[in-house]
PDB file of N, CA and C in Angstrom:
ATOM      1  N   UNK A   1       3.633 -45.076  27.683  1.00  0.00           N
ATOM      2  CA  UNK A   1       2.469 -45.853  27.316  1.00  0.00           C
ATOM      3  C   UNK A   1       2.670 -46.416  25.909  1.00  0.00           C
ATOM      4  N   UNK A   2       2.623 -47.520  25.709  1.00  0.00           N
ATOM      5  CA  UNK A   2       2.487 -48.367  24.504  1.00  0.00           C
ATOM      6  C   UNK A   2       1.308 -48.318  23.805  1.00  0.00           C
ATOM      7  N   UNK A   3       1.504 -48.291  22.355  1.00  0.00           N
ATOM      8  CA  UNK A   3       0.871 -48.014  21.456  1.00  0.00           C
ATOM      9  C   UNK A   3      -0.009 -49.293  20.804  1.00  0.00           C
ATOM     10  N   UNK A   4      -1.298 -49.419  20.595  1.00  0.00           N
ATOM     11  CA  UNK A   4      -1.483 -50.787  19.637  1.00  0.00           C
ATOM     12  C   UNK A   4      -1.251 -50.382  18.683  1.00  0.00           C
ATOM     13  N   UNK A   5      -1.107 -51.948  17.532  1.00  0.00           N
ATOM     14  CA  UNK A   5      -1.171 -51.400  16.355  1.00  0.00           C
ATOM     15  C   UNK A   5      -1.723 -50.878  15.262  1.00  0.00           C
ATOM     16  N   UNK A   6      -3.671 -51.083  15.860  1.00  0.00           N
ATOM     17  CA  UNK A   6      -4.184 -50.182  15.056  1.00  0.00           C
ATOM     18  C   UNK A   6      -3.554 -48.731  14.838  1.00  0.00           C
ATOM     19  N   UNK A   7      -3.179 -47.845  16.442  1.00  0.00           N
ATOM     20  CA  UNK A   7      -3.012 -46.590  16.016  1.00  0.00           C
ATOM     21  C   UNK A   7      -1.877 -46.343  15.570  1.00  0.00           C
ATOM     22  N   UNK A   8      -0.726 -47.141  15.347  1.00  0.00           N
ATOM     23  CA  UNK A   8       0.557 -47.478  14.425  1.00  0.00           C
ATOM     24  C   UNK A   8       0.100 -47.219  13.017  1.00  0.00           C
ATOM     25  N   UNK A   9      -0.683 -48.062  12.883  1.00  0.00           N
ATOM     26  CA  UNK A   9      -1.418 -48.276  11.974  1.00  0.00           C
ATOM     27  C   UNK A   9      -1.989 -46.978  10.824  1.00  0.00           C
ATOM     28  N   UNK A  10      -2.701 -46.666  11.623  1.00  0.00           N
ATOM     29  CA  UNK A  10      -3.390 -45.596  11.101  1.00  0.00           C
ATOM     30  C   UNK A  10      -2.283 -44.225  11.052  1.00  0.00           C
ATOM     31  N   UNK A  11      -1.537 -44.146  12.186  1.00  0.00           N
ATOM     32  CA  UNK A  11      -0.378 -42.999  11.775  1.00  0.00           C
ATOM     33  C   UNK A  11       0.470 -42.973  10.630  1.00  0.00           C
ATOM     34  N   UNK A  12       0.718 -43.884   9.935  1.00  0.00           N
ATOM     35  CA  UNK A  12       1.236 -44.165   8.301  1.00  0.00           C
ATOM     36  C   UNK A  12       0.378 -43.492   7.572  1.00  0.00           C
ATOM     37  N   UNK A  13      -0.795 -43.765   7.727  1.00  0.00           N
ATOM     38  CA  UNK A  13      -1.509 -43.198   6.629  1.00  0.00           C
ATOM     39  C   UNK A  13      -2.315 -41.884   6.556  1.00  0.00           C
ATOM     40  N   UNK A  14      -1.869 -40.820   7.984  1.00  0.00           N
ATOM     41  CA  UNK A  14      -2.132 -39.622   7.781  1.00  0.00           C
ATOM     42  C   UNK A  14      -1.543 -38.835   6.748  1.00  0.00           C
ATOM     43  N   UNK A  15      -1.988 -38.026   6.488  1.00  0.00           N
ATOM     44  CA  UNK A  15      -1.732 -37.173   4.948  1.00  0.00           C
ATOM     45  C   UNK A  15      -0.909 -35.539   5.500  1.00  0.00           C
ATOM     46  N   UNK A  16      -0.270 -35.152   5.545  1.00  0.00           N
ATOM     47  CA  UNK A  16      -0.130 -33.687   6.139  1.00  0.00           C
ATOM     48  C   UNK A  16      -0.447 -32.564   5.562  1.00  0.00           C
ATOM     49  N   UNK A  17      -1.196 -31.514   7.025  1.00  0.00           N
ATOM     50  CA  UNK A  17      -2.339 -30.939   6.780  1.00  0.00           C
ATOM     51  C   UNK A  17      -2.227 -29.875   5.169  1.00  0.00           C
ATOM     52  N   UNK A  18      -2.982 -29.720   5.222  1.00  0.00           N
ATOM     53  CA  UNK A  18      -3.614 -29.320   3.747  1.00  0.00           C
ATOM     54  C   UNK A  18      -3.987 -27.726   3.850  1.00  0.00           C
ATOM     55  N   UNK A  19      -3.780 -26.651   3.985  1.00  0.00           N
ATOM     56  CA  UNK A  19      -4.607 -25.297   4.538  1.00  0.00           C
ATOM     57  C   UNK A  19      -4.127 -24.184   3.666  1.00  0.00           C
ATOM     58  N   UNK A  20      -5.014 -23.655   3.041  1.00  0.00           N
ATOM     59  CA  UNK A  20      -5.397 -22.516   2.513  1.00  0.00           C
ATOM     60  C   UNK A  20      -5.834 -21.103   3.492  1.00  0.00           C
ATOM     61  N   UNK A  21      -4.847 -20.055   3.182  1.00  0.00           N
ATOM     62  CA  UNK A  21      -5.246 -18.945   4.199  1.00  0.00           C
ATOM     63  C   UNK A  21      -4.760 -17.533   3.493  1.00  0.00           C
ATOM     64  N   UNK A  22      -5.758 -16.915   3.059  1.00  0.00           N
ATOM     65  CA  UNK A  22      -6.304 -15.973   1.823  1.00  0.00           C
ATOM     66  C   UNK A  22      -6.432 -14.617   2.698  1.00  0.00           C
ATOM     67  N   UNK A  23      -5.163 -13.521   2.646  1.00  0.00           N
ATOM     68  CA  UNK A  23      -5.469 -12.652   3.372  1.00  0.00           C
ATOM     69  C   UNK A  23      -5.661 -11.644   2.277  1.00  0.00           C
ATOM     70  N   UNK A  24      -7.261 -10.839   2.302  1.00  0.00           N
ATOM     71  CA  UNK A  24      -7.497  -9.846   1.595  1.00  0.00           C
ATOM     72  C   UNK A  24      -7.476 -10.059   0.235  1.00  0.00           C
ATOM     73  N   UNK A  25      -7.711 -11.273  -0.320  1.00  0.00           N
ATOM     74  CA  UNK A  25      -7.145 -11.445  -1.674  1.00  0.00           C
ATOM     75  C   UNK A  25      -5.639 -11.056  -2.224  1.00  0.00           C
ATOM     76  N   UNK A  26      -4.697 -10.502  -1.776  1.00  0.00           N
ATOM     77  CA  UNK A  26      -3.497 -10.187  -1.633  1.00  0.00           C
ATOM     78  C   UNK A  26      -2.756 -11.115  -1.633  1.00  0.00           C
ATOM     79  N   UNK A  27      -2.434 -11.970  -0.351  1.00  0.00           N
ATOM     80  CA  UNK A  27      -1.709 -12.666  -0.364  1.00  0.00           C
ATOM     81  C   UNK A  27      -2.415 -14.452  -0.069  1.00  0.00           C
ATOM     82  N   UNK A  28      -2.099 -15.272  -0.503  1.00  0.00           N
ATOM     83  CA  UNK A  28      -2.121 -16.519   0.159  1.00  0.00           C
ATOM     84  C   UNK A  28      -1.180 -17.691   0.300  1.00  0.00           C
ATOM     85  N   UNK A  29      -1.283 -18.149   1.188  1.00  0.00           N
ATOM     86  CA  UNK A  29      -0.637 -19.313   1.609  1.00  0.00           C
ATOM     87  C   UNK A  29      -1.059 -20.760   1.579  1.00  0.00           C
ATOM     88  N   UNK A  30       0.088 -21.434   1.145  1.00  0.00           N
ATOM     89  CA  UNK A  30      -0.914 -22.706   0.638  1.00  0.00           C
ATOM     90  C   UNK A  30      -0.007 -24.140   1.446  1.00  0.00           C
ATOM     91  N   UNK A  31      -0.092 -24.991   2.725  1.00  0.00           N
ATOM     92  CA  UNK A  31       0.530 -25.899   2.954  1.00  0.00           C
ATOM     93  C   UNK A  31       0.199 -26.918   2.258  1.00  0.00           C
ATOM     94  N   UNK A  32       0.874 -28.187   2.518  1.00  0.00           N
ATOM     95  CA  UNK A  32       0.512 -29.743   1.975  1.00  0.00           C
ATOM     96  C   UNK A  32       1.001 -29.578   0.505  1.00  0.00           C
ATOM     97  N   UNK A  33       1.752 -28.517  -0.105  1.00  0.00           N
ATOM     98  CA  UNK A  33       2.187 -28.645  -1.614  1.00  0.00           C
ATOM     99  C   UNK A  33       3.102 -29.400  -1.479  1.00  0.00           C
ATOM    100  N   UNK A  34       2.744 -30.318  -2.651  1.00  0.00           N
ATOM    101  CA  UNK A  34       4.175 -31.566  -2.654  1.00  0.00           C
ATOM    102  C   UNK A  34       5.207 -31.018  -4.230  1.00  0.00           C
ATOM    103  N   UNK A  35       4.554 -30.390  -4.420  1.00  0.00           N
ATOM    104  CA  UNK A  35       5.052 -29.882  -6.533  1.00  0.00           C
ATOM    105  C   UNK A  35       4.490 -28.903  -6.904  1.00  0.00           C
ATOM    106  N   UNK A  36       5.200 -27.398  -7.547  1.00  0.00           N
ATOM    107  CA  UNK A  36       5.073 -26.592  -8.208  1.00  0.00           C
ATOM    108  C   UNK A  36       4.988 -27.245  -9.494  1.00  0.00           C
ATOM    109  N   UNK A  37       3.878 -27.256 -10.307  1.00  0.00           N
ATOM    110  CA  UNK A  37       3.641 -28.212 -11.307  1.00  0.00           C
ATOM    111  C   UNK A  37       4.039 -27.194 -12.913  1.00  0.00           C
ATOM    112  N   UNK A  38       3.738 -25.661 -12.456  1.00  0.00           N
ATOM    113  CA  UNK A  38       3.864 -24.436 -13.221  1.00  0.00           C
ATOM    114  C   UNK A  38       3.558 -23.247 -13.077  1.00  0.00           C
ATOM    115  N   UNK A  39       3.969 -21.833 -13.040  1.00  0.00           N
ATOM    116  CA  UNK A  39       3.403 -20.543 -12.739  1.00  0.00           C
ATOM    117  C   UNK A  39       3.565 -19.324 -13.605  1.00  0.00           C
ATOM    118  N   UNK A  40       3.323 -19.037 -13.366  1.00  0.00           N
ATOM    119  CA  UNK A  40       3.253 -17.256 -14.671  1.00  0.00           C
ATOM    120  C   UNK A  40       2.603 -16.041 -13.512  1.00  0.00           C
ATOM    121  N   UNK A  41       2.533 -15.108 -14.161  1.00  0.00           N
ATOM    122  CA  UNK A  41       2.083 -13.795 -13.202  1.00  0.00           C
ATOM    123  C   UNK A  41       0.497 -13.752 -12.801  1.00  0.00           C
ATOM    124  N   UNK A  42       0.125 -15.317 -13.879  1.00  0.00           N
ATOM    125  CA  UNK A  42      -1.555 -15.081 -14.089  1.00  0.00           C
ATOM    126  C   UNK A  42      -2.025 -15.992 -13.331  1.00  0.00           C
ATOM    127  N   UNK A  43      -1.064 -17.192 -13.373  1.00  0.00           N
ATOM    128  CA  UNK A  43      -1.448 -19.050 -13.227  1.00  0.00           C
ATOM    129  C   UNK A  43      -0.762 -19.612 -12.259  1.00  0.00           C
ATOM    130  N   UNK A  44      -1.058 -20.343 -11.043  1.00  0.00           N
ATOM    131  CA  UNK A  44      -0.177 -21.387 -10.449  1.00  0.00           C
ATOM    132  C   UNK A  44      -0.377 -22.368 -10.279  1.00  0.00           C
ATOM    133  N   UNK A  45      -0.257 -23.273 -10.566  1.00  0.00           N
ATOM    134  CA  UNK A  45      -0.712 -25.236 -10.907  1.00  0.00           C
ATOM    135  C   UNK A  45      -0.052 -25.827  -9.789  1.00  0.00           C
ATOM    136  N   UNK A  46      -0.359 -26.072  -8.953  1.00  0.00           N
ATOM    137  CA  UNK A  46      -0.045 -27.131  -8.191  1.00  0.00           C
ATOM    138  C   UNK A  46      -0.469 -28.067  -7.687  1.00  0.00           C
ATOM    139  N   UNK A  47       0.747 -29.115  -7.492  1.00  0.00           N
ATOM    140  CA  UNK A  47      -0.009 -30.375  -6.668  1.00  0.00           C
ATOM    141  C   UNK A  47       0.530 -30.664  -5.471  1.00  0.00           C
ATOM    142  N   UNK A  48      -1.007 -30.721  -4.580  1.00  0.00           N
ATOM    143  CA  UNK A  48      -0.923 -30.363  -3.452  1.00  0.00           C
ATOM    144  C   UNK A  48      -1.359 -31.796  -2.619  1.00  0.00           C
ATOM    145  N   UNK A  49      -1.227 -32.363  -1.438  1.00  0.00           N
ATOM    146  CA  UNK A  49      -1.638 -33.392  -0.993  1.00  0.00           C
ATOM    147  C   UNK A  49      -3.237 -34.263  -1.037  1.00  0.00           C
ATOM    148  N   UNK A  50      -4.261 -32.983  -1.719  1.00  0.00           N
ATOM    149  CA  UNK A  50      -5.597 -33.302  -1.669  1.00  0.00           C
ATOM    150  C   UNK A  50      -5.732 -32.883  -3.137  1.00  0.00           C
ATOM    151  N   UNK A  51      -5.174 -33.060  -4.282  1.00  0.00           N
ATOM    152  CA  UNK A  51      -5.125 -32.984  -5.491  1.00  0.00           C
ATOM    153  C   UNK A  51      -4.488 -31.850  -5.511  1.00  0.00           C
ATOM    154  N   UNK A  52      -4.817 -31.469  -7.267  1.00  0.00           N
ATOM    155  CA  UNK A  52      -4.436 -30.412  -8.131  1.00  0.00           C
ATOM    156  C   UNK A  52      -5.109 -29.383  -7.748  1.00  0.00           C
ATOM    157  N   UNK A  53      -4.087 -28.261  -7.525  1.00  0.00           N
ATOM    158  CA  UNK A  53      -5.064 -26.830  -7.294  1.00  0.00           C
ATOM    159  C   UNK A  53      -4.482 -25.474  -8.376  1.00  0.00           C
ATOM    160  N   UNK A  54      -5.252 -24.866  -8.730  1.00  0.00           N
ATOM    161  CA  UNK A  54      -4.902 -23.864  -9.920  1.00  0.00           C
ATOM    162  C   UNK A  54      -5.393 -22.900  -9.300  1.00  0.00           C
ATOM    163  N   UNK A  55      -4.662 -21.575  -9.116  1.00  0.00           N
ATOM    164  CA  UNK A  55      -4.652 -20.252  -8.675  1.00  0.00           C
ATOM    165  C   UNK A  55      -4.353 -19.280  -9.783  1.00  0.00           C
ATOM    166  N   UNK A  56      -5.297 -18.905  -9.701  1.00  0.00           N
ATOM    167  CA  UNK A  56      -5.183 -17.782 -10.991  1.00  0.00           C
ATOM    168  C   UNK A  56      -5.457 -16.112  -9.894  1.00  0.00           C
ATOM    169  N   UNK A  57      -5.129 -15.026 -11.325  1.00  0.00           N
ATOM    170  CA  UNK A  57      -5.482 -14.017 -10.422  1.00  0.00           C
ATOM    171  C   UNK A  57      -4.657 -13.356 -11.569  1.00  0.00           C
ATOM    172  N   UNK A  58      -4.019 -11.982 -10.768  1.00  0.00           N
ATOM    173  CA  UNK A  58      -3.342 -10.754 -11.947  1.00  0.00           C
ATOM    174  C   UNK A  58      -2.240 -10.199 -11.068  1.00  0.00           C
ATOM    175  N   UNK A  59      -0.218 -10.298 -11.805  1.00  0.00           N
ATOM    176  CA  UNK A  59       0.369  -9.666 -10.962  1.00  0.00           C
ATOM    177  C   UNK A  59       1.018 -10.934  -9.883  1.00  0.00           C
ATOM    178  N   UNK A  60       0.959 -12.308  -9.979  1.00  0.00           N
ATOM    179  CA  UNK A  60       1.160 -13.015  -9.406  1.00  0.00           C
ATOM    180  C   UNK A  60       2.526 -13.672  -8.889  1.00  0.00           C
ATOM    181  N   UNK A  61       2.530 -13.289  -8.365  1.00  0.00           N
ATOM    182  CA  UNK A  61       4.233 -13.383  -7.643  1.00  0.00           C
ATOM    183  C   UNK A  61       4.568 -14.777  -6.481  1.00  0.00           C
ATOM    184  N   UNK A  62       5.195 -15.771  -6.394  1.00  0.00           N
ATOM    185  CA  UNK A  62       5.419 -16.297  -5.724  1.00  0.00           C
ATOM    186  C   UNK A  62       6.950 -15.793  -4.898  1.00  0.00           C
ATOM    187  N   UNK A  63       6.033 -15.899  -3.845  1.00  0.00           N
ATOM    188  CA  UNK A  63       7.300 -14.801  -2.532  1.00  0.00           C
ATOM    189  C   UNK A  63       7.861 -15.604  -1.710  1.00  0.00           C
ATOM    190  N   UNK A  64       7.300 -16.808  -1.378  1.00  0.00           N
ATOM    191  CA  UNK A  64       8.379 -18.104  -0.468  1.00  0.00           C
ATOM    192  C   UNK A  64       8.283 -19.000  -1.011  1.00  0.00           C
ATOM    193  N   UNK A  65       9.051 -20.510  -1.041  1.00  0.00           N
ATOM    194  CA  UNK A  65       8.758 -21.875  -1.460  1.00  0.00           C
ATOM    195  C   UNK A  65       9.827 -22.272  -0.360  1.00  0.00           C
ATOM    196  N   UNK A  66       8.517 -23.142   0.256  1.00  0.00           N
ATOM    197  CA  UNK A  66       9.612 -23.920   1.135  1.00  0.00           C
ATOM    198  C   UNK A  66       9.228 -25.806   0.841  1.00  0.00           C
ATOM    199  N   UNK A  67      10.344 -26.064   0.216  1.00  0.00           N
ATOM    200  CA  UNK A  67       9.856 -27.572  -0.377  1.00  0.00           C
ATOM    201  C   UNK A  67       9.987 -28.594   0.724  1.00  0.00           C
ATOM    202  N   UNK A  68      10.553 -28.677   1.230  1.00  0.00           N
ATOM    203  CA  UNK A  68      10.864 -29.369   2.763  1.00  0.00           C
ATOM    204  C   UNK A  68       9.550 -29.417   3.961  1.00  0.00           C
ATOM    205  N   UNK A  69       8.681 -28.426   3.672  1.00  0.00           N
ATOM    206  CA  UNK A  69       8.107 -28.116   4.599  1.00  0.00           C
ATOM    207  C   UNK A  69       6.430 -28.085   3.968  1.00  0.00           C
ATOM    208  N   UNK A  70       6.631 -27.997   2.562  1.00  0.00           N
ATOM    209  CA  UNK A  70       5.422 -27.924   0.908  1.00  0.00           C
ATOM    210  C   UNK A  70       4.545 -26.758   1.577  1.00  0.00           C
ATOM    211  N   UNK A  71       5.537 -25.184   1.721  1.00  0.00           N
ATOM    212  CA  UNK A  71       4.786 -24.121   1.926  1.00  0.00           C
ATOM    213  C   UNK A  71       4.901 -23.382   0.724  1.00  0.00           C
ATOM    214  N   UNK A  72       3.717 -22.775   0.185  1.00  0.00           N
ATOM    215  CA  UNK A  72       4.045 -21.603  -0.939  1.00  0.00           C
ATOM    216  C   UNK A  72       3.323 -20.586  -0.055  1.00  0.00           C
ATOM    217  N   UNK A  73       3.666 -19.423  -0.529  1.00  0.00           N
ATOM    218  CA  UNK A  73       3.118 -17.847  -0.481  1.00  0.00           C
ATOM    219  C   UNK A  73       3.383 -17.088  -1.946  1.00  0.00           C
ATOM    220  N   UNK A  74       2.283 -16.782  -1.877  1.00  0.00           N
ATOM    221  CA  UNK A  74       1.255 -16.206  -3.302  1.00  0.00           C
ATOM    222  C   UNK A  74       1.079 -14.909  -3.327  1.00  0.00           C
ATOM    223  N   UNK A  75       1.764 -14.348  -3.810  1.00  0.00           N
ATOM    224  CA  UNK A  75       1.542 -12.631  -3.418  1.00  0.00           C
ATOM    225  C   UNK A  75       0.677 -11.736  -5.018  1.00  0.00           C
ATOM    226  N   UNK A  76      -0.091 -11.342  -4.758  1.00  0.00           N
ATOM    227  CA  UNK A  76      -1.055 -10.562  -6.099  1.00  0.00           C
ATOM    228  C   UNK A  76      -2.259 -10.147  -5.733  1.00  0.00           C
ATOM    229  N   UNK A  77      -3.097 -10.046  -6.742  1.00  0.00           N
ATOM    230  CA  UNK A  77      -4.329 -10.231  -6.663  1.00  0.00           C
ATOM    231  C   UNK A  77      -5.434 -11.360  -7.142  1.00  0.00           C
ATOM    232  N   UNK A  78      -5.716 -11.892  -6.369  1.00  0.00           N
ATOM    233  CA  UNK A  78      -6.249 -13.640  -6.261  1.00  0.00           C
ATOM    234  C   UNK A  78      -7.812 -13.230  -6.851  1.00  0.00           C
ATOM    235  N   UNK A  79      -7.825 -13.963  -7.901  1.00  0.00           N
ATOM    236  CA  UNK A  79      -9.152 -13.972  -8.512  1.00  0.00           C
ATOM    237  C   UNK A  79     -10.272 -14.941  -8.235  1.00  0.00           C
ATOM    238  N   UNK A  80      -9.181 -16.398  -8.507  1.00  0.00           N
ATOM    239  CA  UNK A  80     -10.093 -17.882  -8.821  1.00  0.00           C
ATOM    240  C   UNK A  80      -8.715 -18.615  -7.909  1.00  0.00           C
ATOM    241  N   UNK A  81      -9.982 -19.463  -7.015  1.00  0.00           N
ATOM    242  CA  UNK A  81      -8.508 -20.854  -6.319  1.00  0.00           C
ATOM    243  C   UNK A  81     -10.261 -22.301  -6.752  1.00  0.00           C
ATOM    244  N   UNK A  82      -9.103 -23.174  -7.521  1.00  0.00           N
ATOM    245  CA  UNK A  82      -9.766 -24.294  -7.860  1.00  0.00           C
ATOM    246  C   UNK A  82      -9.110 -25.756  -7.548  1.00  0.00           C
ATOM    247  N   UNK A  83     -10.030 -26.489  -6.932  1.00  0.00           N
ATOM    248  CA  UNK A  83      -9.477 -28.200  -7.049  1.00  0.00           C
ATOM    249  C   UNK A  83      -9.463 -28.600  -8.538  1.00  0.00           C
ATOM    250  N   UNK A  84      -8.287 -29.202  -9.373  1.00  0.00           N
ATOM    251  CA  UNK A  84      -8.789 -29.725 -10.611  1.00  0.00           C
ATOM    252  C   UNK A  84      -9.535 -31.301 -10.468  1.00  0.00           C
ATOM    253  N   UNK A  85      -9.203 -31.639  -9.413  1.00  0.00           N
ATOM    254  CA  UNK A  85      -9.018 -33.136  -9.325  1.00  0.00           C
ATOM    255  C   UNK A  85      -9.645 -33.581  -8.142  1.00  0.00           C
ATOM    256  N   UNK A  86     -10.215 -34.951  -7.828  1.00  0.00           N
ATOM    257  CA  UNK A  86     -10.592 -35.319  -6.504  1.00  0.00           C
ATOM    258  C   UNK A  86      -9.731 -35.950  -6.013  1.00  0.00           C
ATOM    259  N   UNK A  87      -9.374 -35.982  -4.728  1.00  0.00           N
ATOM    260  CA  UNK A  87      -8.328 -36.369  -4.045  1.00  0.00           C
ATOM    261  C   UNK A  87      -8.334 -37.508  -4.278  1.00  0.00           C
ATOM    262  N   UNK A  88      -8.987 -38.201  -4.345  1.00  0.00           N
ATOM    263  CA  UNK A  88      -9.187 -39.960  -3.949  1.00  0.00           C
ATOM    264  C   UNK A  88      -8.291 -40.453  -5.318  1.00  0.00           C
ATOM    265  N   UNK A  89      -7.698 -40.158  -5.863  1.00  0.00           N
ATOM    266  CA  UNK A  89      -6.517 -40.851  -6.282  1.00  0.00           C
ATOM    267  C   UNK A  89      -7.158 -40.594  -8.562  1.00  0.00           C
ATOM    268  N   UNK A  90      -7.953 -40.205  -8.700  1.00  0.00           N
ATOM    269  CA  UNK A  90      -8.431 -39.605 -10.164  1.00  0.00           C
ATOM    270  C   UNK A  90      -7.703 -38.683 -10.551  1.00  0.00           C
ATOM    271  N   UNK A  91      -6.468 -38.675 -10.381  1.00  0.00           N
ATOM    272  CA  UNK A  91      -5.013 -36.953 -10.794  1.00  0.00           C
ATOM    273  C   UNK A  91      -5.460 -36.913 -12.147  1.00  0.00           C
ATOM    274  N   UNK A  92      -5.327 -37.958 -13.177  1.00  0.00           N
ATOM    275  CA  UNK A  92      -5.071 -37.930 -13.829  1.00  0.00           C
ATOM    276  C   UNK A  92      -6.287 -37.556 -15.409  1.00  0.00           C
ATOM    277  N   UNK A  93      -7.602 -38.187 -14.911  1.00  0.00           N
ATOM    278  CA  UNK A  93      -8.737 -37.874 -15.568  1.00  0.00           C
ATOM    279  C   UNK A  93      -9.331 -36.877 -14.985  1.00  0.00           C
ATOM    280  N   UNK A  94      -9.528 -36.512 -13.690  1.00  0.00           N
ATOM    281  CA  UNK A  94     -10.047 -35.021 -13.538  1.00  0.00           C
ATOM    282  C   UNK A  94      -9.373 -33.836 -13.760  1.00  0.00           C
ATOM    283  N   UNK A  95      -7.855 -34.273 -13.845  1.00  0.00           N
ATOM    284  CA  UNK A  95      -6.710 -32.748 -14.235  1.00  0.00           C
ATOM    285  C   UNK A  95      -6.526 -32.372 -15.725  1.00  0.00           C
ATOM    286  N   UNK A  96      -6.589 -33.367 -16.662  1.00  0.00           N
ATOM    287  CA  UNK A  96      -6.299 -33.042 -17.891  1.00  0.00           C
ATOM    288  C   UNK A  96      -8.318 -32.490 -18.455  1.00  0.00           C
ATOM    289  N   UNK A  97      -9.427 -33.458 -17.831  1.00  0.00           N
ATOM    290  CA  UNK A  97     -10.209 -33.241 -18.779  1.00  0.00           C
ATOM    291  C   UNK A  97     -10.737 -31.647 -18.081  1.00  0.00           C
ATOM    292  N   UNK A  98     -10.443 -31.355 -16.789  1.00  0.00           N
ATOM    293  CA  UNK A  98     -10.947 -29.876 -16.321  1.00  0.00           C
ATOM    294  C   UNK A  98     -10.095 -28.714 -16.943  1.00  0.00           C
ATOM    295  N   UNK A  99      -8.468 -29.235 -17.512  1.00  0.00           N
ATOM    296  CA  UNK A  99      -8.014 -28.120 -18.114  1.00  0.00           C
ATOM    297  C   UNK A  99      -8.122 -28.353 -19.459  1.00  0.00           C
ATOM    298  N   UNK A 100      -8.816 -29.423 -20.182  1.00  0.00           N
ATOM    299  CA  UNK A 100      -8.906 -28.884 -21.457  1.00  0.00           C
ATOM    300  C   UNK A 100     -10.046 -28.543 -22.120  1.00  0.00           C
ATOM    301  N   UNK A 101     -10.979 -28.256 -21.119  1.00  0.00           N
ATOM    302  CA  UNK A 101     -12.712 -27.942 -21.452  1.00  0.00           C
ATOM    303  C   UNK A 101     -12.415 -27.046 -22.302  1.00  0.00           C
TER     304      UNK A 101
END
């Protein structure tokens, strides 16, 4: 079956999926990461397909990176998971002015 080109169309501009999955505060998993932006045992900055996300917590270990595939796994104890930014394309004024309040 042949395709029009609206739905040609519109398949360019899907985004790939985006999912957060938080077991026990322990561990989480984060798809749609396009960039490890920075991490420490406390902090993980990344940018992820629906903006900037910052994971904080205590003990923080990153246990997989799969860049090919933009999977992380987060191993600690998960305190705070935050958007810095709105997706719609603002990286740059919602990421710097939310981390330098």
């Amino acid at each position: 079956m042949e395709r029009n080109h609206f739905e040609q169309a519109n398949e360019k501009h899907i985004k790939p999926d985006h999912n957060l999955v938080l077991k026990g505060r322990k561990q989480l998993e984060i798809t749609g990461v396009k960039h490890v932006e920075s991490f420490d045992n406390e902090e993980f900055l990344l940018e992820t397909v629906m903006g900037f996300l910052a994971v904080r917590g205590q003990q923080l270990k990153m246990e997989n990176l799969s860049v090919d595939q933009g999977i992380v796994l987060i191993n600690g104890r998960i305190i705070d998971i935050v958007y810095l930014d709105d997706h719609d394309g603002d990286k740059a004024k919602g990421f710097f002015s939310k981390l330098f309040k």
